[in-house]
Protein backbone atom coordinates (compact mmCIF):
# COMPACT_ATOMS: atom_id res chain seq x y z
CA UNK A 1 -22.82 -10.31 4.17
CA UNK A 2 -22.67 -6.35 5.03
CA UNK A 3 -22.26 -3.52 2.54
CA UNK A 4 -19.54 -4.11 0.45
CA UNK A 5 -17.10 -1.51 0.83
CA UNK A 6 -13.43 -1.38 -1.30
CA UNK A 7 -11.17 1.07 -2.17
CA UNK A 8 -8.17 2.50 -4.55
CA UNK A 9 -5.63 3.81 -2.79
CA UNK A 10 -2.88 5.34 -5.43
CA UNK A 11 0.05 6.91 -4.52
CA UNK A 12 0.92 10.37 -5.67
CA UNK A 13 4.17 9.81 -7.33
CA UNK A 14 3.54 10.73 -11.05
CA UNK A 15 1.12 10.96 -13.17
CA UNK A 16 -1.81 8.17 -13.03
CA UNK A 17 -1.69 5.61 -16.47
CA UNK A 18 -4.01 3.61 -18.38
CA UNK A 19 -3.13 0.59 -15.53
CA UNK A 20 -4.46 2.86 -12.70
CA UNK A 21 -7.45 3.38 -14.93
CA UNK A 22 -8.27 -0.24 -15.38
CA UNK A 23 -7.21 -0.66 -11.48
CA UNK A 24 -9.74 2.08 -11.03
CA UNK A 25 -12.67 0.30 -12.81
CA UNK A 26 -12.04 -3.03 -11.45
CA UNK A 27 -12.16 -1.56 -7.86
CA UNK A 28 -14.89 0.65 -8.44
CA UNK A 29 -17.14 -1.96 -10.91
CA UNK A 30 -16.53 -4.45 -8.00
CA UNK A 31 -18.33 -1.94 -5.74
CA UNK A 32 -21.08 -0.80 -7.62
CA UNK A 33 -21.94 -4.35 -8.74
CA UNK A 34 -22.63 -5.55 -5.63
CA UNK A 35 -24.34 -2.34 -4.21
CA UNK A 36 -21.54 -1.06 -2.07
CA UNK A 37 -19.07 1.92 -2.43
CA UNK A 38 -15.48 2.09 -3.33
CA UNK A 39 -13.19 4.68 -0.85
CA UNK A 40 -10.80 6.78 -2.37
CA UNK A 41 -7.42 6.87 -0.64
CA UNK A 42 -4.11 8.93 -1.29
CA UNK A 43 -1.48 6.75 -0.27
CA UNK A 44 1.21 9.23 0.38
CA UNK A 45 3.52 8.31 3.01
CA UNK A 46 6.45 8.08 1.52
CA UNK A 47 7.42 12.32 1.18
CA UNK A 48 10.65 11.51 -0.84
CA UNK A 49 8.80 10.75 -3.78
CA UNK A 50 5.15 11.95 -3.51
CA UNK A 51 3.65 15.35 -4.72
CA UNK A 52 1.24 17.47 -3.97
CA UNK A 53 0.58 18.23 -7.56
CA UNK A 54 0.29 14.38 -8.42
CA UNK A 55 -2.49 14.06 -5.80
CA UNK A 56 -4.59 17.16 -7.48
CA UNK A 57 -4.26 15.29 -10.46
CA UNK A 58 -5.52 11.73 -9.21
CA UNK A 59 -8.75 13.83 -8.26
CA UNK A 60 -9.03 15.41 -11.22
CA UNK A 61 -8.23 12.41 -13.89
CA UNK A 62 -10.44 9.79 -11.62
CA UNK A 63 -13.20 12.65 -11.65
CA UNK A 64 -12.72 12.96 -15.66
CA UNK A 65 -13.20 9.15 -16.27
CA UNK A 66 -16.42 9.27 -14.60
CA UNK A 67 -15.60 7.73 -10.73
CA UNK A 68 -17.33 8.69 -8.29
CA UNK A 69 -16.07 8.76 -4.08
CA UNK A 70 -17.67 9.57 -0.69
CA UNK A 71 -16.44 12.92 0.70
CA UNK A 72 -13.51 13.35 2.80
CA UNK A 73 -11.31 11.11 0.91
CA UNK A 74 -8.56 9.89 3.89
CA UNK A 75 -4.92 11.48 2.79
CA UNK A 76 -2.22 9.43 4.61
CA UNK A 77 0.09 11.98 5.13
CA UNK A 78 -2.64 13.33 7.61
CA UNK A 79 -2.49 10.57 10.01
CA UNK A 80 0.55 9.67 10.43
CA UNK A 81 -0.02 9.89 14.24
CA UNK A 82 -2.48 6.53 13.78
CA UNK A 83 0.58 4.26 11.87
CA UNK A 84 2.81 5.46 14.71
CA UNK A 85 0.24 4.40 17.73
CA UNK A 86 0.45 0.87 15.39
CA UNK A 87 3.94 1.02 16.08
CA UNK A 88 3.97 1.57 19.66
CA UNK A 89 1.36 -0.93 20.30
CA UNK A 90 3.50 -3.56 18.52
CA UNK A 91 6.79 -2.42 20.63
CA UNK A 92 4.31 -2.61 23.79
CA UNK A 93 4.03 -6.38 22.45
CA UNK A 94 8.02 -6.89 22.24
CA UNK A 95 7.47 -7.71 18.29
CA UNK A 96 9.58 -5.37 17.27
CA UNK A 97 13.31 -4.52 17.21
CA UNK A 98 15.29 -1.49 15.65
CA UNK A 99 17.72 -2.42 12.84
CA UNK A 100 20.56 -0.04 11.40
CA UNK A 101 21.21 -1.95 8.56
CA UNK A 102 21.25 -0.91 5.23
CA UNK A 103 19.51 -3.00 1.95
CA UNK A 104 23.09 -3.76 1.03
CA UNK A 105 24.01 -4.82 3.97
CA UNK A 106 20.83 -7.73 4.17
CA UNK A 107 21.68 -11.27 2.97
CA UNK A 108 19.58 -12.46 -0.25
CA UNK A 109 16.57 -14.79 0.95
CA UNK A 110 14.66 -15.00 4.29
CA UNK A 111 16.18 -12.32 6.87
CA UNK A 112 15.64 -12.95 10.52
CA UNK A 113 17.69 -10.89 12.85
CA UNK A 114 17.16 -9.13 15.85
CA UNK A 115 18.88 -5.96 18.09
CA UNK A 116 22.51 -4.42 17.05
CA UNK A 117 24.89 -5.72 19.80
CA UNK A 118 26.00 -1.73 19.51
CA UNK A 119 22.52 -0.64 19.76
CA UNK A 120 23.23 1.51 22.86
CA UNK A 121 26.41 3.49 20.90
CA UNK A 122 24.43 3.81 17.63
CA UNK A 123 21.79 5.39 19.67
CA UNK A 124 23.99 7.75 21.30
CA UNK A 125 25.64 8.65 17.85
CA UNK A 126 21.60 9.58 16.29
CA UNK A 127 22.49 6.64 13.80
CA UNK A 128 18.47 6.10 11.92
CA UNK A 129 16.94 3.09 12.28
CA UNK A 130 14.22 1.43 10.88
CA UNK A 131 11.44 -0.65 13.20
CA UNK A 132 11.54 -4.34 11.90
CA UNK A 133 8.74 -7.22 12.66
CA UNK A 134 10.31 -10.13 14.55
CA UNK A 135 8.81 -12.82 13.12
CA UNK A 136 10.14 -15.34 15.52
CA UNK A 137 8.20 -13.57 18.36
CA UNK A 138 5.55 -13.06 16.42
CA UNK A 139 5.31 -16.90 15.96
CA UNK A 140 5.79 -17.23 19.44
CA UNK A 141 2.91 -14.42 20.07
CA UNK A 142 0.12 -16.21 17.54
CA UNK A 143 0.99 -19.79 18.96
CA UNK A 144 1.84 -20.46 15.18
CA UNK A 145 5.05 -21.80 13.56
CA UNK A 146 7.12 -21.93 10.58
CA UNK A 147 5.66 -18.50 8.72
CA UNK A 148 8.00 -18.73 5.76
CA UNK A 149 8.62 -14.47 6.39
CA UNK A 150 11.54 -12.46 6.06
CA UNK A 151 11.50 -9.75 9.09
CA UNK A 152 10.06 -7.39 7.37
CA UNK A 153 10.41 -3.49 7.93
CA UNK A 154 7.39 -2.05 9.33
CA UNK A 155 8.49 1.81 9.89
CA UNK A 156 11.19 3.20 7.63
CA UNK A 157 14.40 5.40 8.58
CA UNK A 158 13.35 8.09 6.30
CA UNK A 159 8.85 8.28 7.01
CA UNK A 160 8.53 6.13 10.18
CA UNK A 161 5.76 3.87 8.77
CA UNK A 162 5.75 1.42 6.18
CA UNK A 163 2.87 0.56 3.21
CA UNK A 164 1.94 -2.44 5.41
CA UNK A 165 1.37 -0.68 8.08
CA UNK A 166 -0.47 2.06 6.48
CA UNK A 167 -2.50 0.25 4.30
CA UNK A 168 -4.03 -2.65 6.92
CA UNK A 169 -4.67 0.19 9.78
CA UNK A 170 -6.94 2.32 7.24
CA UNK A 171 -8.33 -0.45 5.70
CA UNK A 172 -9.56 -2.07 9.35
CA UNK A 173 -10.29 1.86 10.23
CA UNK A 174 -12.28 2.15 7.40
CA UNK A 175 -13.75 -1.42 6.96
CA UNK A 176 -13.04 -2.18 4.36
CA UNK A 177 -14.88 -5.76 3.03
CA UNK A 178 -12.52 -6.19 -0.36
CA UNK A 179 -9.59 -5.18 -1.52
CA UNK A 180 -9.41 -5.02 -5.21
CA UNK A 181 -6.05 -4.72 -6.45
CA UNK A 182 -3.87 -5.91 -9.08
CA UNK A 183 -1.66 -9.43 -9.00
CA UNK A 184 1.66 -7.26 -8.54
CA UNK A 185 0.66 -7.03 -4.56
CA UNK A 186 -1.01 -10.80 -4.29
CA UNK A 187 2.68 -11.63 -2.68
CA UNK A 188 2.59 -9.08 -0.05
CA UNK A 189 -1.01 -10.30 0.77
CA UNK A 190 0.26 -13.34 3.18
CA UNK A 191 2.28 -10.64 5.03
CA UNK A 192 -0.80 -8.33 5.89
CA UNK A 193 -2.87 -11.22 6.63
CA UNK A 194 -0.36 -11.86 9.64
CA UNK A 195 -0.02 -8.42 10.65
CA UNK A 196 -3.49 -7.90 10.63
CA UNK A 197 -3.78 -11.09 13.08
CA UNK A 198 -1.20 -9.42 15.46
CA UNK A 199 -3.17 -6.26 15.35
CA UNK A 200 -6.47 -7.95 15.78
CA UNK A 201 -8.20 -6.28 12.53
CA UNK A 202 -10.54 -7.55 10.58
CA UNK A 203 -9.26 -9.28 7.51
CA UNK A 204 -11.07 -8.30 4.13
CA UNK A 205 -11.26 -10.73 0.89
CA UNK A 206 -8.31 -9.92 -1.28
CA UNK A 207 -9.32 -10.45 -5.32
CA UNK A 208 -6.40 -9.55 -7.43
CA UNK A 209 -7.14 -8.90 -11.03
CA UNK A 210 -4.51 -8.87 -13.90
CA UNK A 211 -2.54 -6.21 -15.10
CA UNK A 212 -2.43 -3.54 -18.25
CA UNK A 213 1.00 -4.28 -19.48
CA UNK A 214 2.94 -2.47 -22.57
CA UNK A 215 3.68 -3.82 -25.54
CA UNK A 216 6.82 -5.93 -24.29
CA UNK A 217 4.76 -7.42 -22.01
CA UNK A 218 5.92 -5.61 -18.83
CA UNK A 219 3.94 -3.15 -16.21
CA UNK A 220 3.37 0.17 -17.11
CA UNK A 221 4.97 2.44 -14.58
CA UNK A 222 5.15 6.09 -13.38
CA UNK A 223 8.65 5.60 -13.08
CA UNK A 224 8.78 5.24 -17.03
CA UNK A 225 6.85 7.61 -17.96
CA UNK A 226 3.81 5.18 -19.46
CA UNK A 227 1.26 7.19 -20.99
CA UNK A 228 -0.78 9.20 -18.68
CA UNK A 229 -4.38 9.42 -18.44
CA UNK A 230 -4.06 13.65 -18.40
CA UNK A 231 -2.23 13.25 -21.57
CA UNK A 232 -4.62 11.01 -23.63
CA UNK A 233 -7.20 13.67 -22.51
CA UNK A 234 -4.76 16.35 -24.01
CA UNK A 235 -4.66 14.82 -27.12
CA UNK A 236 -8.73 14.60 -27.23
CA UNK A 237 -9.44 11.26 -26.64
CA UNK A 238 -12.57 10.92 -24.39
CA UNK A 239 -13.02 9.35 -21.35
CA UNK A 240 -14.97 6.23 -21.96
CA UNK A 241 -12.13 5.52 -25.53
CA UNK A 242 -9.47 6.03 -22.63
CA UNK A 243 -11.38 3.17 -20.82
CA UNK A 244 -11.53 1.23 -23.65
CA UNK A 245 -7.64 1.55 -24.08
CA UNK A 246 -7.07 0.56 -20.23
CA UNK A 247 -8.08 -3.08 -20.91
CA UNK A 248 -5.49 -5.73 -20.61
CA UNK A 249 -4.32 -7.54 -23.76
């Protein structure tokens, strides 16, 4: 086996919490254990919700804790030339097909549609679409049959990429060996695999560790306002106590 090489990839849409910090030292402990090095990504695609000032802050809390990344960090947002080539390539393929539809509008369970019948007006009348993955002619493409997918979107209306898309092209870019992550994503995992198949990358071993949940038992979230890391080190705690706190129950 080569150098082991993983990475943590957050997204700057708050402030990081004590489940980034244990998602942090899995990644990282993974890498250093077994003599590699552990990437440091900014996920930050999506410009309705990320912020500039959350991304200073990932360097600055990760830095504080003690974690330590090889120099230029990759900033997604930066490249989002590379995630549309990935798009165009797939179109080239005929894997692809727009859809106007909104999440309302999609029936609960597996989806598998295809083109608008008024794709030519809605065109005309600069009605956004999103790109969506056909699985049936992706099937068709692999030589493989019944993948139990939903047609998943692969480049939103509103950033023209996707996290699937992003994620698998910079982790083949940057070859990545494992991906460390938590056992939220483990369902999206079969999804990437495929993708990465289409796309011909290399597929790296996925090891999902468990989560640092709150007291009722549920995820800690940005969205809620879970305890951040830059507060605990407000209120004097030090880094390696902040650690300490990050383990699961």
């Amino acid at each position: 086996m080569g150098r082991v090489i993983t990475r943590f990839a957050p997204s700057p849409t708050g402030y990081l919490h004590l489940g980034h910090a244990y998602a942090a030292q899995q990644a990282f402990g993974y890498a250093n254990e077994h003599g590699g090095i552990c990437l440091l990504r900014i996920e930050d695609i999506d410009h309705t919700r990320c912020k500039p000032e959350y991304t200073s802050a990932i360097y600055e809390d990760l830095d504080w804790l003690g974690f330590d990344w090889p120099i230029p960090v990759r900033v997604q947002s930066q490249h989002r030339a590379d995630y549309a080539c990935v798009i165009d390539r797939l179109n080239a393929m005929d894997l692809l097909y727009r859809c106007f539809k909104t999440r309302k509008e999609l029936p609960d369970g597996v989806y598998r549609g295809g083109p608008d019948p008024d794709e030519a007006a809605r065109l005309k009348a600069n009605e956004k679409f999103a790109w969506r993955l056909s699985i049936d002619r992706a099937q068709a493409h692999l030589g493989e049959s019944d993948l139990p997918f939903s047609d998943e979107v692969l480049a939103r209306k509103d950033i023209g990429t996707s996290y699937h898309v992003a994620c698998c092209h910079d982790d083949a870019l940057q070859a990545v060996t494992h991906v460390v992550r938590g056992k939220d994503i483990e369902p999206l995992t079969a999804f990437q695999n495929l993708l990465q198949r289409l796309m011909g990358w290399s597929v790296p071993e996925y090891i999902h560790h468990k989560l640092r949940l709150n007291p009722d038992g549920e995820k800690l979230s940005k969205r809620n306002h879970d305890t951040s890391i830059r507060s605990l080190r407000a209120e004097g705690y030090t880094a390696a106590e902040v650690l300490d706190m990050a383990q699961p129950w």
